[in-house]
Protein backbone atom coordinates (compact mmCIF):
# COMPACT_ATOMS: atom_id res chain seq x y z
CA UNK A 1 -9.62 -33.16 -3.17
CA UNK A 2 -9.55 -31.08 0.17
CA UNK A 3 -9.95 -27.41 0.58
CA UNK A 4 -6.88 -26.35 2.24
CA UNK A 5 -3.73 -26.97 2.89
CA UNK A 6 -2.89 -28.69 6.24
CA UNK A 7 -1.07 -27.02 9.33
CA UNK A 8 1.00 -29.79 10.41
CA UNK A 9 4.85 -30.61 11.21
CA UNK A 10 5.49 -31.84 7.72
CA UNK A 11 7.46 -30.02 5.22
CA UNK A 12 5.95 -28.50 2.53
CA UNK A 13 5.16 -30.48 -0.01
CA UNK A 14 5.86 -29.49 -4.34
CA UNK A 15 2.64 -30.28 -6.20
CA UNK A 16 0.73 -28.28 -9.08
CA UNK A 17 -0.41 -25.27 -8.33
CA UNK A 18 -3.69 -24.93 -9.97
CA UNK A 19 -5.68 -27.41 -11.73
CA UNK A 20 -5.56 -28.43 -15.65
CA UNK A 21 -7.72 -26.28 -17.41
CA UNK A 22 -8.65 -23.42 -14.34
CA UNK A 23 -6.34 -20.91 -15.99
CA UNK A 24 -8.54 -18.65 -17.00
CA UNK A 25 -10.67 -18.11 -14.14
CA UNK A 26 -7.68 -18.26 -11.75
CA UNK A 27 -6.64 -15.73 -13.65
CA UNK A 28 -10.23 -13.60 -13.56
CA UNK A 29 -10.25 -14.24 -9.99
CA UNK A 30 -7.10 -13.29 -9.44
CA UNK A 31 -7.55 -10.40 -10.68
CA UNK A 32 -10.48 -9.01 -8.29
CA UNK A 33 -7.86 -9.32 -5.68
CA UNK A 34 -6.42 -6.03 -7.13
CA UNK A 35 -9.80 -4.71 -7.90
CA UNK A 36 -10.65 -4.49 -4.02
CA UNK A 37 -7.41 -3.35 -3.26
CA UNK A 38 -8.11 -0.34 -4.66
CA UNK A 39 -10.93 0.90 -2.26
CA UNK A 40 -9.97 -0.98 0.42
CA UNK A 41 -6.50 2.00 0.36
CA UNK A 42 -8.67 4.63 -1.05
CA UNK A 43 -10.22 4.52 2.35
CA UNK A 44 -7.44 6.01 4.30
CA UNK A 45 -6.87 8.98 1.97
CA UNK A 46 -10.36 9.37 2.62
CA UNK A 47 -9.79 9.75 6.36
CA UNK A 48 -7.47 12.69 5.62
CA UNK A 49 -9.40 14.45 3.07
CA UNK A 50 -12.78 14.19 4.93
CA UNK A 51 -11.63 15.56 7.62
CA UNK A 52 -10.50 18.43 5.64
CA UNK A 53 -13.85 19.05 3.48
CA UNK A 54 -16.13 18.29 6.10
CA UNK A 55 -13.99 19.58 9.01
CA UNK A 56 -14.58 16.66 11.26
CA UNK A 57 -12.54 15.45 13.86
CA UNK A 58 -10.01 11.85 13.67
CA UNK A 59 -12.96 9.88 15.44
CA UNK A 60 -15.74 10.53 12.82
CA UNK A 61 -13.49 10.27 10.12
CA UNK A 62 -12.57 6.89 11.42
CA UNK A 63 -16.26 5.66 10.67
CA UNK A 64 -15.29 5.94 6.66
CA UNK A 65 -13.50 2.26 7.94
CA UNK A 66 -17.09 1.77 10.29
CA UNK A 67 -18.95 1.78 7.47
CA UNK A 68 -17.38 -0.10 5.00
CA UNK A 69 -16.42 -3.42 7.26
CA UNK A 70 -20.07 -3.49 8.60
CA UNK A 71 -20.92 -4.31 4.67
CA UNK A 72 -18.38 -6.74 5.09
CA UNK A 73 -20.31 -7.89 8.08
CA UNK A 74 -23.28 -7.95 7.23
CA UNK A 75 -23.65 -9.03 3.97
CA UNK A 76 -21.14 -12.02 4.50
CA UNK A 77 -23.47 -14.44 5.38
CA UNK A 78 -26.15 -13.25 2.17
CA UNK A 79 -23.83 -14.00 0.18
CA UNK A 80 -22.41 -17.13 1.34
CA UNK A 81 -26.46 -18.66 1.09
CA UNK A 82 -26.15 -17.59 -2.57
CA UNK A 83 -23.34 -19.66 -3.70
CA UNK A 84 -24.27 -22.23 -1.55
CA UNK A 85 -27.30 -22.82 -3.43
CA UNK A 86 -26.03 -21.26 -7.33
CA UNK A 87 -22.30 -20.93 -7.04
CA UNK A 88 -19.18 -19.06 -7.23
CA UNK A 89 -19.35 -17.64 -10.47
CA UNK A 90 -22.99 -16.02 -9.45
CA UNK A 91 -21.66 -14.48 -6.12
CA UNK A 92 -19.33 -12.62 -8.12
CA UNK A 93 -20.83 -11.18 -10.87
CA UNK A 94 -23.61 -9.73 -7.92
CA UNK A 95 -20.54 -8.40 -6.20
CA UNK A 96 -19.07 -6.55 -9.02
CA UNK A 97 -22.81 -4.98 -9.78
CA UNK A 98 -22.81 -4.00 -6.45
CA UNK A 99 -19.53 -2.82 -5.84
CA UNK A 100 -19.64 -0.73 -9.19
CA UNK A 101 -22.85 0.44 -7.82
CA UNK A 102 -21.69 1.92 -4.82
CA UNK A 103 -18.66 3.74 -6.94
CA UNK A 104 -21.46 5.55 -8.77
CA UNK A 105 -22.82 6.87 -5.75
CA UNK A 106 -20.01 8.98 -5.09
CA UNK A 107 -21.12 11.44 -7.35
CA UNK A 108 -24.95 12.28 -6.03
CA UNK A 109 -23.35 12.31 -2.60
CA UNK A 110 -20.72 14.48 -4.06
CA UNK A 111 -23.45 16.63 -4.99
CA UNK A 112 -25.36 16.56 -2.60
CA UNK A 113 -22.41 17.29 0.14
CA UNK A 114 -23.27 15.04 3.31
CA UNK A 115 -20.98 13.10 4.49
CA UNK A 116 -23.71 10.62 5.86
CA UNK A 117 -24.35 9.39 2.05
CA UNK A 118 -20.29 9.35 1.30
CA UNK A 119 -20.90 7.05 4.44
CA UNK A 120 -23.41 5.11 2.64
CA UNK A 121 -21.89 4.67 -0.76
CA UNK A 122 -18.79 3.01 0.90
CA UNK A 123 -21.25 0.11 2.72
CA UNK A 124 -22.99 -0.48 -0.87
CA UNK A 125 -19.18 -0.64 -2.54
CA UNK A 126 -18.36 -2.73 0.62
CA UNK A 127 -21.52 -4.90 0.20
CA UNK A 128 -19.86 -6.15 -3.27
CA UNK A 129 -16.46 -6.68 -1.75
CA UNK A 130 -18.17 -9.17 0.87
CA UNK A 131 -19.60 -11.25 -1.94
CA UNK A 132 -16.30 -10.94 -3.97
CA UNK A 133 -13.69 -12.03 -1.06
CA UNK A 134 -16.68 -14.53 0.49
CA UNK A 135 -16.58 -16.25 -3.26
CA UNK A 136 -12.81 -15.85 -3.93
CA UNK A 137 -10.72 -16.66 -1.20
CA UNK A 138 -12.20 -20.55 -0.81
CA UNK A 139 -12.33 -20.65 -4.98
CA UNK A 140 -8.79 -20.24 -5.17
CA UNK A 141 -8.00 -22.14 -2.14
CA UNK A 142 -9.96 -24.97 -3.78
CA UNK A 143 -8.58 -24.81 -7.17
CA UNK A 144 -5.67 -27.14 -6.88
CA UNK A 145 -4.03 -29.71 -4.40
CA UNK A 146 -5.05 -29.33 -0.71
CA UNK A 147 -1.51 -29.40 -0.04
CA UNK A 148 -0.41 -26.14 -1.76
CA UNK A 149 -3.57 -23.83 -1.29
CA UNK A 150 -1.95 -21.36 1.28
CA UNK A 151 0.88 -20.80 -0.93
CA UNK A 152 -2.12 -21.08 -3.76
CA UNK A 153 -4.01 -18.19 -1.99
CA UNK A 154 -1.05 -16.43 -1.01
CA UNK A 155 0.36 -16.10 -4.36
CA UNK A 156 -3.38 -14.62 -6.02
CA UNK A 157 -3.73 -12.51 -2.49
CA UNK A 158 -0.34 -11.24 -4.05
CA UNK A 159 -1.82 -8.71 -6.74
CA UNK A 160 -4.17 -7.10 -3.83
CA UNK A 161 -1.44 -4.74 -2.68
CA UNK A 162 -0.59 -4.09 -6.50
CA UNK A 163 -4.43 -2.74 -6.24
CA UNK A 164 -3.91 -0.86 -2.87
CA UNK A 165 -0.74 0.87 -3.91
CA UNK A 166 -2.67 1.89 -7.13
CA UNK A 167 -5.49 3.30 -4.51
CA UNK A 168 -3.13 5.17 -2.44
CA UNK A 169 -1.55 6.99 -5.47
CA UNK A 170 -4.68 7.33 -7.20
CA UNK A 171 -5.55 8.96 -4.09
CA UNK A 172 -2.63 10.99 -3.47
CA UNK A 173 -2.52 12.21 -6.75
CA UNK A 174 -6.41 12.88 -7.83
CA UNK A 175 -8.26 13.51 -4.52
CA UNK A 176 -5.43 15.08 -2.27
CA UNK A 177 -5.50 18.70 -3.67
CA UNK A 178 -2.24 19.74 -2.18
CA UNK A 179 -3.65 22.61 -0.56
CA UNK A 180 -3.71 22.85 3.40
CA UNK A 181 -5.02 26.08 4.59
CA UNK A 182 -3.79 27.62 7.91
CA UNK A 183 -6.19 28.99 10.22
CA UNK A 184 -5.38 32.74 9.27
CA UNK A 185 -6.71 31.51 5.21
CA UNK A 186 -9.45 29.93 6.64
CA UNK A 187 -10.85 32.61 8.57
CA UNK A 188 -9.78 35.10 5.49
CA UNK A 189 -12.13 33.14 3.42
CA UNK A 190 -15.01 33.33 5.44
CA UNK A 191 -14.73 36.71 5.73
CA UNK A 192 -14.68 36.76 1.83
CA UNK A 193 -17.16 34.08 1.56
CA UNK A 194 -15.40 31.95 -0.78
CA UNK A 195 -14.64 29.29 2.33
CA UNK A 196 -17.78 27.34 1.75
CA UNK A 197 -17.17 26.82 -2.23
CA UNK A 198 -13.29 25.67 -1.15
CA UNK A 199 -14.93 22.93 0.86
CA UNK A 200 -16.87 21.93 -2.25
CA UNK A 201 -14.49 21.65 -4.56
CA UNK A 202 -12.10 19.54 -2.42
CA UNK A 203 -14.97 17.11 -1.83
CA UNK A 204 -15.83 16.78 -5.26
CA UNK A 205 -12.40 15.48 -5.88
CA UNK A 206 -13.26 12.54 -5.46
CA UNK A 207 -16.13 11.29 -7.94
CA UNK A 208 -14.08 10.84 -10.78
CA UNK A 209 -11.44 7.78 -9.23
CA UNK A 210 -14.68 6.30 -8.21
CA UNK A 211 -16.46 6.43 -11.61
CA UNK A 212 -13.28 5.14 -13.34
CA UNK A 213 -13.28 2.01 -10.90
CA UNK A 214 -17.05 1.52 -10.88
CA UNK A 215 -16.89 1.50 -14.58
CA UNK A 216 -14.23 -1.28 -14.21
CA UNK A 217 -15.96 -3.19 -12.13
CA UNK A 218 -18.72 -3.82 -14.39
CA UNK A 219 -16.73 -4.65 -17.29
CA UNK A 220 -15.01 -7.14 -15.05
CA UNK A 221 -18.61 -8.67 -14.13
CA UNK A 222 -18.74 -9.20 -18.09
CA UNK A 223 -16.08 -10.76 -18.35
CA UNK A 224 -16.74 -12.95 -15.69
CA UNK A 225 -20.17 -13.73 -16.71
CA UNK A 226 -18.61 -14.79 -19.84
CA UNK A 227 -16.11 -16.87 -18.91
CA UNK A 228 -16.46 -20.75 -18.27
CA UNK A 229 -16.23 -21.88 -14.53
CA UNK A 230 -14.99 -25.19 -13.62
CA UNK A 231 -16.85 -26.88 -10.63
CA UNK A 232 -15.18 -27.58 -7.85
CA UNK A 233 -15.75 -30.38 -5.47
CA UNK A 234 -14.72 -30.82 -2.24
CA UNK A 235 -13.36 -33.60 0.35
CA UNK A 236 -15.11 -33.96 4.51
CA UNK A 237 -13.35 -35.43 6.60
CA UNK A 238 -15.21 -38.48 5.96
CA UNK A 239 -13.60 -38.66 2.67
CA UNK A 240 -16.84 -38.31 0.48
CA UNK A 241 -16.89 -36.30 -2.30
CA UNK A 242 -19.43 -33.75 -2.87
CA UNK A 243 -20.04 -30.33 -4.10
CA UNK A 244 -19.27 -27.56 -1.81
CA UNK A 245 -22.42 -25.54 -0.83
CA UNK A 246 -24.01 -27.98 1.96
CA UNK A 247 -22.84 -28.24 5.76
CA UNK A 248 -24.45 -27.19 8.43
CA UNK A 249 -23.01 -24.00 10.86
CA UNK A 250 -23.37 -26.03 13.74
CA UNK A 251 -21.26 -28.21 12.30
CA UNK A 252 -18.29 -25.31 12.70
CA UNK A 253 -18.38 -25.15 16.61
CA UNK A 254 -16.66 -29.07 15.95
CA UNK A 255 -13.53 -27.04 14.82
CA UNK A 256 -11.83 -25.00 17.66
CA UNK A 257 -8.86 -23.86 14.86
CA UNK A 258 -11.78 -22.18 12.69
CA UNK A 259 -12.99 -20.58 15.71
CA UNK A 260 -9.90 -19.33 16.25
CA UNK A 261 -9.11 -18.20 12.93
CA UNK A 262 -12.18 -16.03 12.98
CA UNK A 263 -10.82 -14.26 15.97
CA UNK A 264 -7.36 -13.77 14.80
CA UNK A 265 -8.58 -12.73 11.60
CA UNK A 266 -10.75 -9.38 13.50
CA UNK A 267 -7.97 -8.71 15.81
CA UNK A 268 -5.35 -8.96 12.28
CA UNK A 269 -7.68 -6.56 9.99
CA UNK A 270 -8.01 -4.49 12.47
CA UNK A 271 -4.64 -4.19 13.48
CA UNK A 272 -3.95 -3.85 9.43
CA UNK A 273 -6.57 -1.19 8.29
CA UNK A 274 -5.65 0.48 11.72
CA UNK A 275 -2.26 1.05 10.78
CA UNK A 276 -3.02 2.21 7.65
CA UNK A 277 -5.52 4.35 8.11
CA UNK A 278 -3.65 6.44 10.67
CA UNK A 279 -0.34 6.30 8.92
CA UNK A 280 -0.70 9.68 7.19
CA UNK A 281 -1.63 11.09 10.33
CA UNK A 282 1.61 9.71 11.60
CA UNK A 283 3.59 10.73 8.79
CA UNK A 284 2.30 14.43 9.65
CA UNK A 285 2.30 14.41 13.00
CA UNK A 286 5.88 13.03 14.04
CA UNK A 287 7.81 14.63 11.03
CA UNK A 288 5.56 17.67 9.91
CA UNK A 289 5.62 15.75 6.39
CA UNK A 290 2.69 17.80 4.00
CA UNK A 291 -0.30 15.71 2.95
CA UNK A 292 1.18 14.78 -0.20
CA UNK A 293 4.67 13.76 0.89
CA UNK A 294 2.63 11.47 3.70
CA UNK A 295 0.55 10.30 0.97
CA UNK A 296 3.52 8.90 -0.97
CA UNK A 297 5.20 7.73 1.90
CA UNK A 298 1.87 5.67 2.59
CA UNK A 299 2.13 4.14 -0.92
CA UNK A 300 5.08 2.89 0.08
CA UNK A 301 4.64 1.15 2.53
CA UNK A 302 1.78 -0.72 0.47
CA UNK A 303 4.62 -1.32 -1.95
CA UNK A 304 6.63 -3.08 1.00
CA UNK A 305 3.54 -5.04 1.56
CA UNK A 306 3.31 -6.36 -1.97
CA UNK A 307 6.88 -7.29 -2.04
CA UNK A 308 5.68 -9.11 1.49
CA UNK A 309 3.36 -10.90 -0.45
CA UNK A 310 5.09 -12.10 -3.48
CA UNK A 311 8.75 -13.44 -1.56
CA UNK A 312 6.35 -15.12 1.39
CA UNK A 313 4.80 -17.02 -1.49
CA UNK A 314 8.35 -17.97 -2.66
CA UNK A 315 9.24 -18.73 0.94
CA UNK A 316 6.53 -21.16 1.58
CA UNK A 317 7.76 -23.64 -0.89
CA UNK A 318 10.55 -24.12 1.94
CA UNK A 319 9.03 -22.73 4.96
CA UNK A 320 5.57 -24.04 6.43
CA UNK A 321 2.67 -21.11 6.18
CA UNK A 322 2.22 -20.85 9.78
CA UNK A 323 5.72 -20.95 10.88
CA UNK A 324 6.46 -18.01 8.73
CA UNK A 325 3.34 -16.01 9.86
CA UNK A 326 3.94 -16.72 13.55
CA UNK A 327 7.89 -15.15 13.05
CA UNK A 328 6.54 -12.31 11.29
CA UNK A 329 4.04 -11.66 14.10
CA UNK A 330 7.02 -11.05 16.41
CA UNK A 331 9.11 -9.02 13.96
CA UNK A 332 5.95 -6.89 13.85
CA UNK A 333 5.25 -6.57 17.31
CA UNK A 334 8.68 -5.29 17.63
CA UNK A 335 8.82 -2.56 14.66
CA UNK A 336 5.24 -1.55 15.75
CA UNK A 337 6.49 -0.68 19.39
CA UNK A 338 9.67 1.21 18.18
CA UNK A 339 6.54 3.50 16.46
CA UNK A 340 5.27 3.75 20.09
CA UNK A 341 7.92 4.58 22.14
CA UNK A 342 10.00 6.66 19.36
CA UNK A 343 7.58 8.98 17.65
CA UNK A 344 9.62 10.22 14.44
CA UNK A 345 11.46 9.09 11.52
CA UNK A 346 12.06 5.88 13.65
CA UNK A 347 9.27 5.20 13.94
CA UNK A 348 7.91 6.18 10.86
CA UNK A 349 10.39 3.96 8.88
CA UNK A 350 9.59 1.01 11.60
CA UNK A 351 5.77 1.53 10.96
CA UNK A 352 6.65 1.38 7.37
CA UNK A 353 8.29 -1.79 7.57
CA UNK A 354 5.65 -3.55 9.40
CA UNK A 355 3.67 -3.51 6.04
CA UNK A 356 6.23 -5.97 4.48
CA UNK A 357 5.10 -8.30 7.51
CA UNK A 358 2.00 -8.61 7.75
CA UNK A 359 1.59 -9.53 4.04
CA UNK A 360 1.73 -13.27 5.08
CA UNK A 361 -1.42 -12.96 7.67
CA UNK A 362 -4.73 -12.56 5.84
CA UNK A 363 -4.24 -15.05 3.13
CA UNK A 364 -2.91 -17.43 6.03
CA UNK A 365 -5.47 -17.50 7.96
CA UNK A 366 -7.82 -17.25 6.19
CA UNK A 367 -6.86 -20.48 4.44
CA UNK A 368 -5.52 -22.52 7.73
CA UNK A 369 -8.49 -21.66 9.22
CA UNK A 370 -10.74 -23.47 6.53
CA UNK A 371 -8.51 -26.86 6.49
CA UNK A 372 -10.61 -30.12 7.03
CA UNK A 373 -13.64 -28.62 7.05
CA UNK A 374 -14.78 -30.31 3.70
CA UNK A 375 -18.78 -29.21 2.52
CA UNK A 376 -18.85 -26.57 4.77
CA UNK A 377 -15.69 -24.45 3.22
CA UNK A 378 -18.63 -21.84 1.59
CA UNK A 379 -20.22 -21.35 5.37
CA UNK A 380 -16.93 -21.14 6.95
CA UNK A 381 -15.95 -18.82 4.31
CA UNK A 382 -18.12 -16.20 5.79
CA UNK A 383 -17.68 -16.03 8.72
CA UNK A 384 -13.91 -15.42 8.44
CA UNK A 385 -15.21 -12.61 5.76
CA UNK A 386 -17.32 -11.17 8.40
CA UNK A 387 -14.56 -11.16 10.79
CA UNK A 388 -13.50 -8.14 8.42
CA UNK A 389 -15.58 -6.34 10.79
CA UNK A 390 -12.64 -6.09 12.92
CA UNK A 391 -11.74 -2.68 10.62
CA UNK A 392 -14.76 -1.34 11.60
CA UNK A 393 -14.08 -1.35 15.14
CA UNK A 394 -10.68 -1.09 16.12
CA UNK A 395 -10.13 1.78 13.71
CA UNK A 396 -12.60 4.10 15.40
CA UNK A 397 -10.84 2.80 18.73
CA UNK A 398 -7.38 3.97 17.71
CA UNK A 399 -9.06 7.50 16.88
CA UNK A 400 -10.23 7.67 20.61
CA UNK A 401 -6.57 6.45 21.57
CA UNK A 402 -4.92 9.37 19.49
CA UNK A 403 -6.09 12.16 21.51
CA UNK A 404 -3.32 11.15 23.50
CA UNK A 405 -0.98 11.09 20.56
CA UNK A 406 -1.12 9.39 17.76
CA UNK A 407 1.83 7.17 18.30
CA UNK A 408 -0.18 5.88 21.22
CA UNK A 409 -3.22 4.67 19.19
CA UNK A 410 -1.06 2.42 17.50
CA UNK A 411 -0.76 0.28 20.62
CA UNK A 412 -3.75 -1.49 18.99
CA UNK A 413 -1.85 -3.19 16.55
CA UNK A 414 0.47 -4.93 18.43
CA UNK A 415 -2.21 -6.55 20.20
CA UNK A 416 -3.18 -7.53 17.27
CA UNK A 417 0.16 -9.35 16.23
CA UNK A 418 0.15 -11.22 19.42
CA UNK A 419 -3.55 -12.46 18.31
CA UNK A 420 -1.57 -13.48 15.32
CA UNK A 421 1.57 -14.88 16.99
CA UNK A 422 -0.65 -16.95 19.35
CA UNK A 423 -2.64 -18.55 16.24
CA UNK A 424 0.39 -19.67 14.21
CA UNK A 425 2.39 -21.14 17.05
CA UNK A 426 -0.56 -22.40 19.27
CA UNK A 427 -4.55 -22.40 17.71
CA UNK A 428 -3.83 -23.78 14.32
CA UNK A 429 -2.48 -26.83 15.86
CA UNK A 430 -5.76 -27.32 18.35
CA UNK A 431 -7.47 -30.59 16.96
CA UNK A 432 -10.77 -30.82 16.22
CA UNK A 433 -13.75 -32.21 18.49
CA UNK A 434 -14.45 -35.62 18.19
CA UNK A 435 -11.55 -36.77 15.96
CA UNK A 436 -8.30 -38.75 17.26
């Protein structure tokens, strides 16, 4: 059995979709895809509201995204050693401990009111996503026909918007406090001295979303460390079977479409968690929309992502994966500039759209870029985990770009999509070194 599906000119192919008897753990699995959703959205009603109850400007509020994709970065690689040498199911039961972890930290930080240890508690939560996404995306990829694991990955990657349009409401609804003080209030309080306690309260708003999801993180890892595994062996290109967990990262420079994959995936998260993070700042900004109203509109547009997910699944029983991606690179290019050039409900609802688009994009490359690369699929894994980093610096980058509007920092996205549009048309196709 391969680990991915193939990006060539034939037609997509009907076989099973996951293996006899992997039910249950695809379904466990699965089901950390909407677990990390939920952080991974929290994060941009955290932009808001930080800069609100720490009064800090777009740029440092940016480095809430800084922080978190450098534990993507950096622990990538940790954890990809790990199941190399014990496995899957081991890699995600540490991610869930650590990922609850750093949800529990919210509330001494909370406490002790610097935004330097909210800072911190987001690399611990994103330390456990790293070992979660480095163990999940190639297990589900692997747990079926090579033939059908794009559509495989795509269809699990499905319920992670389910979990980011849960964040973003969560958020809305618990954290966002409704209240946005003009500058007359905010200079009554301080005469009254009440100011200080106001900034307080709004931070402590949000411990308790983080507790709850902490708390459900570890009664995931039970479950999980319960639940029976099935091992999963993979196919190298010389056709010898063996489990996955050996290879050689050397081996990877061999494989120009991984290398290439790696890059469009930091130039795709960054163009995603970019657009996202900024788009209640849009919201307010081009159509004087309160925090809450741009709040909701923000779940939105995770819902149009979700439905993004789910029909490009259903599309790629007819349509090949990188086809589809490479045509909804374009469409998003196109919607992204009409945000650029017409600042306003336009371009709000054109912004909002894009999220419907670039649904497709992660799970695709992500699982083009591992196909053919046999025993070292765990390796390879990583790196296009750690190419998550791409959040971390792009986001801050847009900040910089939106003191000259905010409509402007969103130019960074559509460079993005042509990363994306150049991949699925062009570097998926590039053959590998030393091979006919």
């Amino acid at each position: 059995m391969q680990t991915t599906v193939k990006c060539s000119n034939d037609s997509p192919v009907s076989t099973r979709l996951i293996q006899h008897g992997a039910l249950v753990p695809f379904a466990l699995v699965t089901s950390l895809f909407f677990l990390w959703g939920m952080p991974n959205n929290l994060n941009d009603v955290l932009i808001r509201h930080f800069m609100k109850s720490f009064e800090i400007s777009r740029f440092q509020a940016g480095l809430v995204q800084s922080a978190f994709y450098m534990g993507y970065f950096l622990l990538a690689t940790p954890a990809a050693l790990l199941m190399r040498r014990y496995g899957y199911k081991l890699g995600i039961i540490c991610g869930l401990l650590l990922f609850g972890t750093g949800c529990f930290l919210f509330w001494p930080a909370a406490q002790i009111g610097r935004y330097s240890f909210f800072l911190g508690a987001l690399f611990v939560i994103a330390s456990g996503l790293s070992f979660l996404e480095t163990a999940a995306n190639p297990f589900i990829a692997q747990l079926g026909d090579a033939s059908s694991a794009a559509r495989r990955l795509n269809l699990a990657q499905s319920f992670n918007p389910l979990g980011a349009i849960s964040g973003a409401l969560i958020g809305t609804l618990f954290i966002f406090s409704g209240v946005e003080l003009t500058g007359d209030q905010i200079r009554a309080m301080q005469r009254a001295g009440t100011y200080a306690h106001y900034l307080q309260t709004e931070t402590l708003r949000v411990v308790t979303p983080y507790l709850v999801i902490g708390a459900a993180a570890i009664l995931l890892a039970i479950l999980v460390a319960w639940a029976r595994f099935p091992p999963v062996s993979v196919q190298s290109h010389e056709g010898t079977l063996g489990m996955p967990g050996h290879g050689a990262y050397r081996e990877l420079l061999r494989y120009p479409h991984f290398l290439l994959a790696i890059l469009t995936q930091f130039m795709y998260v960054g163009a995603q968690v970019g657009t996202w993070s900024y788009f209640i700042q849009y919201v307010q900004d081009s159509v004087h929309a309160p925090e809450r109203v741009a709040g909701y509109f923000l779940t939105g547009t995770l819902a149009g992502f979700g439905i993004g997910r789910f029909a490009s699944s259903f599309l790629m029983r007819w349509i090949r994966a990188d086809k589809l991606m490479g045509i909804y690179a374009i469409v998003n290019m196109a919607l992204v500039a009409i945000g650029v050039l017409h600042p306003g409900w336009a371009g709000l609802w054109a912004i909002f759209l894009s999220s419907f688009f670039m649904s497709v994009m992660f799970p695709t490359i992500f699982a083009l870029g591992l196909n053919d690369l046999g025993e070292n699929t765990k390796i390879a894994a990583s790196l296009l985990v750690m190419a998550i980093v791409g959040g971390a610096v792009l986001t801050p980058a847009m900040g910089l770009l939106a003191r000259y509007g905010i409509q402007i920092a969103y130019l960074v996205p559509i460079a993005g999509y042509l990363a994306v549009m150049a991949y699925a048309f062009w570097g998926c196709h590039v053959k590998p070194r030393g091979r006919g």
